[in-house]
Protein backbone atom coordinates (compact mmCIF):
# COMPACT_ATOMS: atom_id res chain seq x y z
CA UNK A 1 81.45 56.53 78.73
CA UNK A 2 81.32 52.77 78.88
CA UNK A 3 78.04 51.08 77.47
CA UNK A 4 75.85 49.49 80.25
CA UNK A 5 75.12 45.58 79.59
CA UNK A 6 72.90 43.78 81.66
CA UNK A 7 73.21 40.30 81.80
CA UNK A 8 71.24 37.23 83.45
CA UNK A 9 73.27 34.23 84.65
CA UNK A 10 71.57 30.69 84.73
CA UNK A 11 73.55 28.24 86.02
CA UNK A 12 76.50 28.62 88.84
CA UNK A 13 78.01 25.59 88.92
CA UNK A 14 81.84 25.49 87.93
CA UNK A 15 81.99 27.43 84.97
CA UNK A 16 79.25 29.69 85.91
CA UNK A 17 80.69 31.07 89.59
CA UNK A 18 84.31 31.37 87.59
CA UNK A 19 82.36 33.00 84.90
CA UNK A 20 81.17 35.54 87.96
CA UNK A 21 84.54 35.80 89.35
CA UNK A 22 85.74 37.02 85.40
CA UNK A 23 83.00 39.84 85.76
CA UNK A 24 84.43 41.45 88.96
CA UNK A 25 88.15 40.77 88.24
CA UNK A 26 87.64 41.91 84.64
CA UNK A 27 85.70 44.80 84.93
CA UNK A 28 88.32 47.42 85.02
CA UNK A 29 89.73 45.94 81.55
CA UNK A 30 86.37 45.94 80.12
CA UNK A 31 85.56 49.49 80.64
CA UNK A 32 88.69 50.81 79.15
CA UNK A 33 89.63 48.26 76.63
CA UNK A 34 85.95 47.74 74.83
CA UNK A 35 83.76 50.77 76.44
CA UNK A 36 81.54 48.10 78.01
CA UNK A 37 80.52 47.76 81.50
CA UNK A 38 78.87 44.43 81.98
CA UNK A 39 76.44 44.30 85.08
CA UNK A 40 74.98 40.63 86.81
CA UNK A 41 71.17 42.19 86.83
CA UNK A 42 69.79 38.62 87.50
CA UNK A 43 71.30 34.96 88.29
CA UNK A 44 69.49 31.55 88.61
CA UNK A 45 70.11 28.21 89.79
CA UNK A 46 68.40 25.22 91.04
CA UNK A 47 66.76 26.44 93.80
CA UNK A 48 65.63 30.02 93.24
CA UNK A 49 67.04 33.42 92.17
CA UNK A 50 68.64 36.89 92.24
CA UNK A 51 67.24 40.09 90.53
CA UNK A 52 68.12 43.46 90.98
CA UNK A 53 68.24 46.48 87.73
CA UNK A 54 70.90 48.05 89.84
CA UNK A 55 73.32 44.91 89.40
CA UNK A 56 74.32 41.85 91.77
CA UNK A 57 77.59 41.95 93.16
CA UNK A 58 79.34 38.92 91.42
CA UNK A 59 81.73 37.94 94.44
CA UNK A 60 78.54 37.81 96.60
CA UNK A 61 76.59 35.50 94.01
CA UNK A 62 80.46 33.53 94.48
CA UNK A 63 80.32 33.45 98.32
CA UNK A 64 76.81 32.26 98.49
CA UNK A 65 77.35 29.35 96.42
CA UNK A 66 81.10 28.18 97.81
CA UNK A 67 78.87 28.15 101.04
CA UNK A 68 76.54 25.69 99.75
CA UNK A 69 73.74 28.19 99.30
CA UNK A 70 71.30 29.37 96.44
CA UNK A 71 71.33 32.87 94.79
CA UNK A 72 67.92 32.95 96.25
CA UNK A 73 69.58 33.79 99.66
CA UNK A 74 71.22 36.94 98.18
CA UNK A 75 70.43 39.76 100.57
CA UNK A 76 67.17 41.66 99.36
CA UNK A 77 67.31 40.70 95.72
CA UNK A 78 66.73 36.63 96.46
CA UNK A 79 63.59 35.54 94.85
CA UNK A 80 63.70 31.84 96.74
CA UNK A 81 62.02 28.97 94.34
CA UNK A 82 62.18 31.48 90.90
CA UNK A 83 62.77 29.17 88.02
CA UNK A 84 65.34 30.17 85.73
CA UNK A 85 62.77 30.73 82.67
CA UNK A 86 61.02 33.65 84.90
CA UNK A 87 64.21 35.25 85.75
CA UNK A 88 64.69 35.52 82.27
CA UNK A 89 61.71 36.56 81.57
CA UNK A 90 61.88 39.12 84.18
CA UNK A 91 65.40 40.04 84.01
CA UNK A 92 66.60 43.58 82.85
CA UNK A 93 68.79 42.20 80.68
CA UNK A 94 70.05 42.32 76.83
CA UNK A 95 72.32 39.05 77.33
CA UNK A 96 71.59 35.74 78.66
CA UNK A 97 74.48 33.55 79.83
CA UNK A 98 73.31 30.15 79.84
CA UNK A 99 75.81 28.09 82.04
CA UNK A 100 73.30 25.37 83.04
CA UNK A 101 74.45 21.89 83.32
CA UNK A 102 74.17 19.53 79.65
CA UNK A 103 70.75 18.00 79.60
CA UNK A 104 70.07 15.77 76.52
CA UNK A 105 66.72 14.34 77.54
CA UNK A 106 64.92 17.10 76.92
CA UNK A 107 67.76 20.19 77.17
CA UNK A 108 65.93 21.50 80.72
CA UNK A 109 66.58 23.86 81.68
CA UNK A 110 68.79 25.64 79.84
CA UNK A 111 67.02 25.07 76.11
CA UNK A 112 63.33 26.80 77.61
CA UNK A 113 65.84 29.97 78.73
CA UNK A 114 67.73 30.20 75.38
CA UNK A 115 64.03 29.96 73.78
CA UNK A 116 62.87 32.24 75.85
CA UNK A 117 65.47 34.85 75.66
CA UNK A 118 65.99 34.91 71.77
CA UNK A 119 61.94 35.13 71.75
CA UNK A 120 62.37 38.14 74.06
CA UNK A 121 65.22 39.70 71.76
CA UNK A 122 67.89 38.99 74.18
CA UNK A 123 71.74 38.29 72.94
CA UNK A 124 72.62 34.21 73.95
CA UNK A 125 75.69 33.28 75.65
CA UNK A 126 76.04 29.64 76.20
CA UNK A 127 78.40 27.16 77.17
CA UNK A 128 75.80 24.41 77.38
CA UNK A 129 75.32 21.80 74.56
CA UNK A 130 72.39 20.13 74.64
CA UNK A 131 69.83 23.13 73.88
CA UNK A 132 72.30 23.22 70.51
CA UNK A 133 72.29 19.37 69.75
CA UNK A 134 68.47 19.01 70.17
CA UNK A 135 67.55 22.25 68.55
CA UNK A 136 70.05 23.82 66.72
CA UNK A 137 67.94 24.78 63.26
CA UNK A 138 65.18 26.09 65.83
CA UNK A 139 67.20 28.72 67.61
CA UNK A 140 69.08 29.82 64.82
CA UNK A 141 65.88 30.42 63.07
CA UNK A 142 64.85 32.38 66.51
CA UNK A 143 67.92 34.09 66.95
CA UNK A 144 67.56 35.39 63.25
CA UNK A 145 63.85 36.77 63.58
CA UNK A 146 64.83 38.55 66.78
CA UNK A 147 67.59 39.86 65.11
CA UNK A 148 70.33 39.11 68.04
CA UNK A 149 73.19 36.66 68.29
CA UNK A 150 73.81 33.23 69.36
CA UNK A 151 77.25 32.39 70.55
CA UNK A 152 78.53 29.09 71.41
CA UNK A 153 82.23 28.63 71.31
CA UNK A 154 82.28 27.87 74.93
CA UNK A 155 80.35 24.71 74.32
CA UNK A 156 83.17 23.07 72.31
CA UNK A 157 86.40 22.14 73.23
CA UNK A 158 86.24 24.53 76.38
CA UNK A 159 88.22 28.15 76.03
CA UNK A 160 89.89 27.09 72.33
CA UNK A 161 88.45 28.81 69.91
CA UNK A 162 87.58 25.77 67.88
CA UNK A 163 83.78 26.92 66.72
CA UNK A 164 85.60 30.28 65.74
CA UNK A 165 88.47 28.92 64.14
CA UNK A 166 86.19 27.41 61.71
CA UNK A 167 83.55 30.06 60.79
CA UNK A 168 85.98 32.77 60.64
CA UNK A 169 89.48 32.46 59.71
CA UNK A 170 88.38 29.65 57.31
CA UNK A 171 86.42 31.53 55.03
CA UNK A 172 85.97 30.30 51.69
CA UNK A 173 88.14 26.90 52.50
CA UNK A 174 86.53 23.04 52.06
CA UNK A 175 87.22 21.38 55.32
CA UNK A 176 87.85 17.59 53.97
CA UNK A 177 88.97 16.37 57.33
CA UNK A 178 88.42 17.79 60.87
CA UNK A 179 90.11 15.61 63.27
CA UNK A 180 89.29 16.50 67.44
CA UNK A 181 90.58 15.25 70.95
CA UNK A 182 87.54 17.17 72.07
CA UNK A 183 86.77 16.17 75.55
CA UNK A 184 88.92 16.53 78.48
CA UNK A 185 87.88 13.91 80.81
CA UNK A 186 88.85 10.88 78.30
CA UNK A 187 92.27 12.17 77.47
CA UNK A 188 93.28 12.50 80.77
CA UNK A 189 91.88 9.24 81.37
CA UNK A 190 93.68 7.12 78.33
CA UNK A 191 96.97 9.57 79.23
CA UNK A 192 97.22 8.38 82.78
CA UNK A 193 96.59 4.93 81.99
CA UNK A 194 99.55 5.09 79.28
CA UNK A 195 101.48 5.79 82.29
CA UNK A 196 100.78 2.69 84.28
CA UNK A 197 97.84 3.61 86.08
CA UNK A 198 94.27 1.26 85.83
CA UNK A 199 91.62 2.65 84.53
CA UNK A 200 89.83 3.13 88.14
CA UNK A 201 92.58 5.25 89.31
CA UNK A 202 93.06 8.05 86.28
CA UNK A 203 88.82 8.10 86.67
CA UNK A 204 89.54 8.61 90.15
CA UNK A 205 91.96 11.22 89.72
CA UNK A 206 89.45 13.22 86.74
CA UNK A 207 86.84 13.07 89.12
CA UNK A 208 89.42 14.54 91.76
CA UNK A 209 91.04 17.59 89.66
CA UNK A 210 87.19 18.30 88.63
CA UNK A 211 87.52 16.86 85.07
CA UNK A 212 85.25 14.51 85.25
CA UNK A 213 81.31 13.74 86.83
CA UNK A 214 80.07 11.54 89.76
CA UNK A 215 79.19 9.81 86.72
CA UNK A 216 81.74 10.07 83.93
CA UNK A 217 79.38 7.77 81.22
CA UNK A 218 78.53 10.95 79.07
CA UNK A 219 82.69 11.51 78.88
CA UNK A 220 83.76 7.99 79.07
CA UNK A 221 81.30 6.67 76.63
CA UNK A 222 82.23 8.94 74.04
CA UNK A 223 78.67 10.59 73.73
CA UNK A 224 80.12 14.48 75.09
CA UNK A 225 82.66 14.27 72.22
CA UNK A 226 79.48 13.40 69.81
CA UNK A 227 77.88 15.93 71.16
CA UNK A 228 80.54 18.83 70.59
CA UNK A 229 81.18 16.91 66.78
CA UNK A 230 77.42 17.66 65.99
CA UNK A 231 78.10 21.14 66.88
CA UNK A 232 80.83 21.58 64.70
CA UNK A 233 79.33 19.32 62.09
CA UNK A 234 76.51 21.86 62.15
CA UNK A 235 78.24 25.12 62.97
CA UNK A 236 81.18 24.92 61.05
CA UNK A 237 80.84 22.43 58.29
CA UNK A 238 76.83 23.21 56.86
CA UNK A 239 76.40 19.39 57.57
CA UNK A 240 72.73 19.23 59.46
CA UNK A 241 73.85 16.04 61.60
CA UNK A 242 72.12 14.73 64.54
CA UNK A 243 73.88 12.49 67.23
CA UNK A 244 72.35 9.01 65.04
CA UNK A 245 74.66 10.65 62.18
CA UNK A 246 77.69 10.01 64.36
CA UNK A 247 79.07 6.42 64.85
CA UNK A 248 80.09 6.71 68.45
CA UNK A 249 82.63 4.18 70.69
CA UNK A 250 83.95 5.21 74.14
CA UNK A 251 86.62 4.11 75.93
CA UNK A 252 85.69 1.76 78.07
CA UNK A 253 86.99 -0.97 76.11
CA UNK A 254 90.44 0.35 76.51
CA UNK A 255 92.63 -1.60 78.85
CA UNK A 256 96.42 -1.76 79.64
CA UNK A 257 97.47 -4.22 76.69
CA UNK A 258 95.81 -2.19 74.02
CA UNK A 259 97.96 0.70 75.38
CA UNK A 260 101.06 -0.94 75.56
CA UNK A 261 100.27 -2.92 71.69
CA UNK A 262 99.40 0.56 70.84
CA UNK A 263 103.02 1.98 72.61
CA UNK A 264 104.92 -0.64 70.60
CA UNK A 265 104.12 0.42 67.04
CA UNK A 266 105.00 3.67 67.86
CA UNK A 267 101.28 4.85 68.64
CA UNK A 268 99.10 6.68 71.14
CA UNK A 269 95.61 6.13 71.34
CA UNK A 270 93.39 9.05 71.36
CA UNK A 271 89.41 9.43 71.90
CA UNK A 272 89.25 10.78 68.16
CA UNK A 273 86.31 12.85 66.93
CA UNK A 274 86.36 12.95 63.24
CA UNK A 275 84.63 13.88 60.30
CA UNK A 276 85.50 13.22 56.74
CA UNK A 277 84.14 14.67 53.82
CA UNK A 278 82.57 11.88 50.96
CA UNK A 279 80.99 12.73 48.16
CA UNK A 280 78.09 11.94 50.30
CA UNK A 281 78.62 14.64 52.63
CA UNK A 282 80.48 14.08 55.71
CA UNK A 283 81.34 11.09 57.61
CA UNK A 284 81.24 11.76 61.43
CA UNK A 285 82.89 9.24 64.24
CA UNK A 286 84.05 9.20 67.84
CA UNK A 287 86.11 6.06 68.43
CA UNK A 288 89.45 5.21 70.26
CA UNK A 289 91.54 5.49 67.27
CA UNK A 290 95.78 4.65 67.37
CA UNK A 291 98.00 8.20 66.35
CA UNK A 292 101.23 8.03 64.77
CA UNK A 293 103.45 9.50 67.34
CA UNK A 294 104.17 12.39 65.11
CA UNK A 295 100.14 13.29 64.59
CA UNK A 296 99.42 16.77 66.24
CA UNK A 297 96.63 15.11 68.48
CA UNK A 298 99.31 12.32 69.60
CA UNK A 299 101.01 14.78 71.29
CA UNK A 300 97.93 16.08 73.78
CA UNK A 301 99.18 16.13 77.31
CA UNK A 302 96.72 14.97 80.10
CA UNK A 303 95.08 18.38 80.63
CA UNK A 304 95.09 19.57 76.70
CA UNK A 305 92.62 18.84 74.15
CA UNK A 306 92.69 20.05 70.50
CA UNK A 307 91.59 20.24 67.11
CA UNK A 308 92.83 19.74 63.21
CA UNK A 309 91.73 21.50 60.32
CA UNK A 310 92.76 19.88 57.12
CA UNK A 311 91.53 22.20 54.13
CA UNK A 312 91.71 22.58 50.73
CA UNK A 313 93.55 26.30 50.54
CA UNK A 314 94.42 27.14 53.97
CA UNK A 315 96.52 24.12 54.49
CA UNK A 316 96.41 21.97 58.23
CA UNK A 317 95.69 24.02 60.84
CA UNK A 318 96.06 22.87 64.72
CA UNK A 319 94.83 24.10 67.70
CA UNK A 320 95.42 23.24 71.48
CA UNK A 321 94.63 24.22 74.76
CA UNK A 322 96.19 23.49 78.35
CA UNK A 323 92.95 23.15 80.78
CA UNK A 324 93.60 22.70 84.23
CA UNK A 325 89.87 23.86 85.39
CA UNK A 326 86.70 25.24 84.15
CA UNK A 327 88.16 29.12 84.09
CA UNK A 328 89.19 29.15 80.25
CA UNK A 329 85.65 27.63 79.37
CA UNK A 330 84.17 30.79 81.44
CA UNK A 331 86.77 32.95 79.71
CA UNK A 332 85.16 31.82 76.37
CA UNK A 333 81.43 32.79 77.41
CA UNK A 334 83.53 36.28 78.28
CA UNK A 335 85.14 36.36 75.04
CA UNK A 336 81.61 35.80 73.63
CA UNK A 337 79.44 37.94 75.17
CA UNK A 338 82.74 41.15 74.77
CA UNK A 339 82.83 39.85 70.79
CA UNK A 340 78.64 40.44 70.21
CA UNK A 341 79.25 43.74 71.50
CA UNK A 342 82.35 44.59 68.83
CA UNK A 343 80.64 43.30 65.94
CA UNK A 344 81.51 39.97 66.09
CA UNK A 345 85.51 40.66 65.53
């Protein structure tokens, strides 16, 4: 008999209605594959709620928002002008999935969930960075009194397995350099414009496809790569950085001639995150940096982004992904919230 898991939803934007769509179309695989049958038992989003122990029906929590409606209009179970901390407090639920959109003023409101579900002694689920760049030591520490799990490889580098990559199948290795095309938006950008189009018209296009924001200056100004470096920085490499530890350049700067200069020596220019270790520690940057043609990273199509390991005994290891749209970062919450339940394998 498959093992009931409840599970409260903030955030159904993008990756959160794909991550609903997962839960119906998966559900069936679940069951049989893992033993788990994972039931929507609350969902949140700007405007109100959903609650019901008996379970939401995801495609309905889908509908409502594709037409331009809250949760809180869900038939009999909409709890109009809820705020997402009371559902979770309220929620029958042993996992929250944060997919609430990056805030890095003050990490609202997805950071006051996360707090309030590890303080509660719910699992954590999040694709969302900012609760993890503003408090990372915090919620760890809460996470590890309340004796449940904190999963984030959703929040870097979308459905690559880049935070995993690095705290489990590098065991026992020195990472001395970590190299990263971690943010999607830019490389599309700088891989459009290599191909003769301005600037204006590969934003254009981002913003069309759904890769970038209204307002692309968290992408575009390198500070979304910074934030998925501190995450790895922290996560991955034991460094306790903070965004003012990373030297940060977007790629604004960038026009056609440094492309084609670039294009000439044999070069592609990348938005590279990287992080060198000194004897100091580690050295952290996000700059527009010229690849050798041959470099792993170099070779990124417009929808790709990826990662380099360089260690000491497991040799160079890269990763890449092909994302079209938000469904592999959704697939990673999945992945997360199926990989709690089997022990973290």
């Amino acid at each position: 008999m498959a093992e009931r898991i409840g599970l409260a939803l903030v955030g159904v934007g993008n990756v959160g209605r794909r991550f609903a769509k997962l839960l119906a179309r998966k559900g069936e695989t679940l069951r049989e594959r893992y033993g788990l049958e994972l039931a929507l038992v609350g969902v949140a989003d700007s405007s109100g709620a959903a609650l019901a122990a008996e379970g939401l029906d995801p495609l309905t929590v889908v509908e409502l928002k594709e037409w331009g409606q809250s949760v809180a209009a869900y038939p009999r179970y909409g709890r109009p002008g809820m705020a997402a901390v009371d559902l979770v407090r309220q929620a029958p639920a042993q996992v929250l999935v944060d997919a609430s959109p990056v805030n890095l003023r003050d990490g609202q409101p997805g950071l006051g969930c996360v707090r309030e579900a590890l303080r509660r002694g719910m699992h954590v689920v999040t694709s969302n960075k900012g609760p993890l760049v503003l408090a990372y030591d915090e919620l760890m520490g809460l996470a590890a009194e309340s004796g449940v799990r904190l999963a984030f490889s959703a929040t870097v580098t979308g459905g690559l397995p880049t935070v995993n990559i690095g705290q489990r199948d590098l065991v026992g290795s020195e990472i001395v350099l970590l190299e990263g095309v971690l943010n999607l938006t830019t490389n599309y950008i700088l891989t459009r414009m290599a191909e003769g189009r301005s600037y204006a018209e590969a934003l254009a296009e981002a913003q069309a496809q759904g890769h970038a924001e209204a307002d692309p200056s968290l992408d575009v100004e390198g500070w979304d790569a910074a934030n998925k470096l501190v995450i790895l920085a922290r996560s991955v490499l034991g460094c306790p950085a903070t965004l003012d530890d990373v030297e940060v350049e977007g790629i604004t700067g960038i026009g056609p001639d440094d492309l084609r200069r670039a294009k000439a020596q044999g070069k592609v220019i990348k938005l590279l995150a990287r992080a060198e270790k000194t004897d100091a520690g580690y050295r952290l940057s996000v700059r527009p940096t010229p690849l050798e043609a041959n470099h792993p990273l170099a070779r990124l199509t417009a929808h790709q982004m990826g990662v380099v390991y360089h260690t000491d005994i497991n040799g160079t290891i890269m990763a890449a992904i092909v994302e079209e749209d938000p469904l592999p970062t959704a697939a990673a919450l999945l992945r997360d919230v199926v990989n709690i339940y089997r022990g973290g394998r």
